[in-house]
Structure formats: structure tokens, C-alpha cells
Protein backbone atom coordinates (compact mmCIF):
# COMPACT_ATOMS: atom_id res chain seq x y z
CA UNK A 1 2.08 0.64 21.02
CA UNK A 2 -1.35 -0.53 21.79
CA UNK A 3 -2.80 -3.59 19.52
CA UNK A 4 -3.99 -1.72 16.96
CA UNK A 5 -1.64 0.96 17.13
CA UNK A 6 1.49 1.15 13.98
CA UNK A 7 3.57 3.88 12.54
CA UNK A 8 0.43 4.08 10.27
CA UNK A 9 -2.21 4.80 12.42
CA UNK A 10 0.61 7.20 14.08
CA UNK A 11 1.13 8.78 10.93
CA UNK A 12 -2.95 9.38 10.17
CA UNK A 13 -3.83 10.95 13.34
CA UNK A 14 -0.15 13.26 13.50
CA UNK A 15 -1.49 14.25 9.71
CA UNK A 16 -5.28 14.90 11.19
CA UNK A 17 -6.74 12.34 8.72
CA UNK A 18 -9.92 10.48 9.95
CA UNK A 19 -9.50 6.75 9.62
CA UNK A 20 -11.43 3.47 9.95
CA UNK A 21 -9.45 0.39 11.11
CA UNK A 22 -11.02 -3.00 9.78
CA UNK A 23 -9.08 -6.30 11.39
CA UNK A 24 -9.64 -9.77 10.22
CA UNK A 25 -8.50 -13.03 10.58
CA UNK A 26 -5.00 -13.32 7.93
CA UNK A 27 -4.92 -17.33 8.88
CA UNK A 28 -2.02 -18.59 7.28
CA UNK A 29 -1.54 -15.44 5.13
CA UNK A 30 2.38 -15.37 6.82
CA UNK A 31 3.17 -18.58 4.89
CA UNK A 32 2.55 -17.72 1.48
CA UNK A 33 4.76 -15.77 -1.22
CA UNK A 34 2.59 -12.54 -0.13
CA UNK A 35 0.84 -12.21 -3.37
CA UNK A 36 -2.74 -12.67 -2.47
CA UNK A 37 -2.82 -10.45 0.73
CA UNK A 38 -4.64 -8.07 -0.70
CA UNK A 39 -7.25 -10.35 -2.33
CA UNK A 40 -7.66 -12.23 1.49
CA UNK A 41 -8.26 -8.33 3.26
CA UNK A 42 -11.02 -8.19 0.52
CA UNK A 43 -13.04 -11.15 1.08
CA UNK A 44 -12.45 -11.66 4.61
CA UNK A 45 -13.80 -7.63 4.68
CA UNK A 46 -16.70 -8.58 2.25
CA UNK A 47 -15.21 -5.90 0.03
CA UNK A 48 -14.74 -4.97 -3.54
CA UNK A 49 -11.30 -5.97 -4.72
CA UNK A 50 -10.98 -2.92 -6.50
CA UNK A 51 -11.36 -0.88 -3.31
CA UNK A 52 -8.92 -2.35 -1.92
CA UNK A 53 -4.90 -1.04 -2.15
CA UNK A 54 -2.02 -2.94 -2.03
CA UNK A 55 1.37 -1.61 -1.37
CA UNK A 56 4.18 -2.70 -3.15
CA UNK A 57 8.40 -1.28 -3.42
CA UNK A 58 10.17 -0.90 -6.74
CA UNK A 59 13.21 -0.34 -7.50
CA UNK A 60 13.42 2.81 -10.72
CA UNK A 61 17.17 2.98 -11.80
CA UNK A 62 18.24 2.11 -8.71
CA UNK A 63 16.32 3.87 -6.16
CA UNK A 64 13.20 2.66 -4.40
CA UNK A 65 9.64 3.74 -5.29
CA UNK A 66 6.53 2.77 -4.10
CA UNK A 67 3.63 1.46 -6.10
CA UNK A 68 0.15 1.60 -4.51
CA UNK A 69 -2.51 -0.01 -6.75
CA UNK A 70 -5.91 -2.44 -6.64
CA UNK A 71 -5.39 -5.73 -5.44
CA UNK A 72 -7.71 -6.69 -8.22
CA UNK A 73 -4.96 -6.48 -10.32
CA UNK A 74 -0.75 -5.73 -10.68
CA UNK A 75 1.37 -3.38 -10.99
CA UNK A 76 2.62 -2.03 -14.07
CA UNK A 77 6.14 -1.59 -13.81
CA UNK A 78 6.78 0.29 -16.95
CA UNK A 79 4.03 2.96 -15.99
CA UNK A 80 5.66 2.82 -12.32
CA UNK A 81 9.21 4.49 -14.12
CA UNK A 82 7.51 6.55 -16.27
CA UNK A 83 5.67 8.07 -13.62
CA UNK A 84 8.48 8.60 -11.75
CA UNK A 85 10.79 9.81 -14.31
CA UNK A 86 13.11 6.92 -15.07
CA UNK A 87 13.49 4.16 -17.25
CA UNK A 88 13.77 0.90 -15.79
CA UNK A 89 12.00 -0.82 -12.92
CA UNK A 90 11.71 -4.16 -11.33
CA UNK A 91 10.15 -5.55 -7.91
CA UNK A 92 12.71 -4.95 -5.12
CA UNK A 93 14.09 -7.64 -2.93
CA UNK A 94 11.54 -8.24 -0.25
CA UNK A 95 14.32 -7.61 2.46
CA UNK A 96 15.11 -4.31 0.64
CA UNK A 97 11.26 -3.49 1.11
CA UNK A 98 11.12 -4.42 4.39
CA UNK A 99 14.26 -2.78 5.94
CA UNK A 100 13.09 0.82 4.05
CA UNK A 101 9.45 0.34 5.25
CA UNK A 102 9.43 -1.42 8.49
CA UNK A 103 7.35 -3.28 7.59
CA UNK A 104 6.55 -6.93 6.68
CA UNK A 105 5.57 -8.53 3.72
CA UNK A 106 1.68 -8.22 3.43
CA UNK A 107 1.45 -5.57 6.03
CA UNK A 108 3.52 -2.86 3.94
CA UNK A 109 1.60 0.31 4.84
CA UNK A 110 1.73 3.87 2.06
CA UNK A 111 1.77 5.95 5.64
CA UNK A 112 4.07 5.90 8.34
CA UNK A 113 7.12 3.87 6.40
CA UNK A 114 10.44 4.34 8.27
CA UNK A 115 12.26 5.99 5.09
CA UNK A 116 9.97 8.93 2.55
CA UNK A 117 10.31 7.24 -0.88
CA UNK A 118 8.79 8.35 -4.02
CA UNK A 119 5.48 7.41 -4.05
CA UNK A 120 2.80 6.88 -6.67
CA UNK A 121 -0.84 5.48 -5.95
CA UNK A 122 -2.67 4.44 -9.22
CA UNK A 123 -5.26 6.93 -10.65
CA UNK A 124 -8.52 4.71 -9.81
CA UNK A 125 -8.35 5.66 -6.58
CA UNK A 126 -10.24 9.19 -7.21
CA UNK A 127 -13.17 6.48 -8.12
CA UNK A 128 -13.81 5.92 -4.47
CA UNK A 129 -15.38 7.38 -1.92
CA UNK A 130 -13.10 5.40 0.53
CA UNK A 131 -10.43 2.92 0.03
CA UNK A 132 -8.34 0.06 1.75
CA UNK A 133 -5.14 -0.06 2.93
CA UNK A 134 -2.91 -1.81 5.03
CA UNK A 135 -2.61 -0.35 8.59
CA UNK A 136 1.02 -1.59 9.22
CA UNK A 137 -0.03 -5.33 10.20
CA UNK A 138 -1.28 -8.42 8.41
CA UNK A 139 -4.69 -9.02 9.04
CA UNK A 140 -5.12 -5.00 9.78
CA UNK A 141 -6.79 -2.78 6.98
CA UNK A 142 -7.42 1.21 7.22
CA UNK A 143 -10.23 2.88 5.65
CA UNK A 144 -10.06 6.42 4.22
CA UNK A 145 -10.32 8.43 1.91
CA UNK A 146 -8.53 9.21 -1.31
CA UNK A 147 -7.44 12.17 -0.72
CA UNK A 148 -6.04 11.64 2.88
CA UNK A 149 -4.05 8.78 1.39
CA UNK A 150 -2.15 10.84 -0.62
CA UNK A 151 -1.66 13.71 1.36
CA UNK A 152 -0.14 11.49 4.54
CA UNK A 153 1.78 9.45 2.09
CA UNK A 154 3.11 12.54 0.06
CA UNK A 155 1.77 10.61 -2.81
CA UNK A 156 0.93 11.30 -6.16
CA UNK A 157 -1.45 9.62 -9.22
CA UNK A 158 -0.67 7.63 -12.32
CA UNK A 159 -2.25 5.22 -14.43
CA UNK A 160 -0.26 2.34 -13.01
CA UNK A 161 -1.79 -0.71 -12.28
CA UNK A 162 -1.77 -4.11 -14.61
CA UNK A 163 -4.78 -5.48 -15.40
């Protein structure tokens, strides 16, 4: 694959969804616990926070979901269930994440993840013209629009995120 090429640029162009890739620098983004990667894409992008989307893997009653919300602000795992149907929900293990993704922490992409898991993007998206996402790399975001987002990743919408 080319350098800017991932299963989620692979995805958005099989699907026929018109894309903008932003890069920037993640510095020493790999080091950290992973919780801020979103919040670095912003500012390094000169972006609003609430623009961009950060991806994140559950675990509902034993089965992996996926959580796509603002990094401005968390995910509400209680909403996450609900929306899914089930009762109880925690973060899964990172290594669970990555192997059903693959993908690393901080570059976890909603398109082009190696397994289809339930997947619910938080209802503030349909405020945006475009939004942020990970393109399958740190340091790599993808512009597009709502509606592309959740057709390539089969997604639907919930009120889900944490403030």
C-alpha cells in the first residue's frame, strides 16, 4: 500500500465516497495511554474538537461494538448498550480492539476494520457538514461527510457520547 493508502481509504473509494486525507505530525502520540489522540488530530489540524471523531471498541454482553463519538468528549457506555440492545458494556481490552480492527491504538479507523461489528456513531454528527476521522494511521485523519461515514461503516446514530 502506498503511504497514505489503509484498509480505510480502501474501503472509501470501493464504497464511492469522496474523501479528504489531512496528515500531521502525532510526535510522541505512540507513547501515551491513547486517550488524547483525538484532541492532538484537532489542534495539530487547527480544528474544532467537536468535529473531530474518535473511534473506540466496546464490549455489550460480550460481543464487540463500536463507539464513534467527539473527541471533545467520552463515550457513554450505558447509551452505547442501549443503543445496541443490551445491557452491560465496558471498554474492551486494547488487544481485543486491535486484533478485530487491525488497527492500532489511536489509529482505529470506523471504515475498513478487518471484522463488521455493530457500529454506532453519536447523533452530533448530522451537525456537520464534514467530520474527522481516523484514516487507519496515527497522525492520518479523513475528512467526509456524515453521511458517507455511516454508509461505509454500516453505521447507525445514537445519543452516545459523555460530556
Amino acid at each position: 500500500m502506498g503511504a497514505k493508502q489503509t484498509p480505510a481509504t480502501a474501503a472509501a473509494r470501493r464504497d464511492g465516497i469522496g474523501y479528504r486525507l489531512h496528515p500531521y505530525d502525532a510526535g510522541g502520540a505512540a507513547d501515551r495511554d491513547g486517550s488524547s489522540y483525538g484532541e492532538d488530530a484537532a489542534a495539530a489540524l487547527g480544528i474544532s474538537p467537536e468535529r473531530v471523531f474518535k473511534t473506540l471498541v466496546a464490549e455489550v454482553d460480550g460481543h464487540l461494538v463500536v463507539g464513534v463519538v467527539p473527541v471533545a468528549g467520552g463515550l457513554d457506555l450505558k447509551a452505547l448498550a442501549a443503543a445496541v440492545g443490551g445491557k452491560r458494556a465496558a471498554m474492551a481490552e486494547p488487544a481485543d480492539a486491535e486484533r478485530a480492527t487491525g488497527y492500532v491504538l489511536g489509529g482505529i479507523s470506523p471504515l475498513g476494520r478487518r471484522k463488521r461489528l455493530p457500529t454506532v456513531v453519536d447523533s452530533s454528527v448530522a451537525e456537520h457538514g464534514t467530520v474527522f476521522v481516523s484514516a487507519g494511521r496515527r497522525g492520518l485523519q479523513m475528512e467526509l461527510a456524515p453521511a458517507d461515514l455511516l454508509r461505509s461503516a454500516g453505521a447507525e446514530t445514537a445519543p452516545i457520547a459523555a460530556a
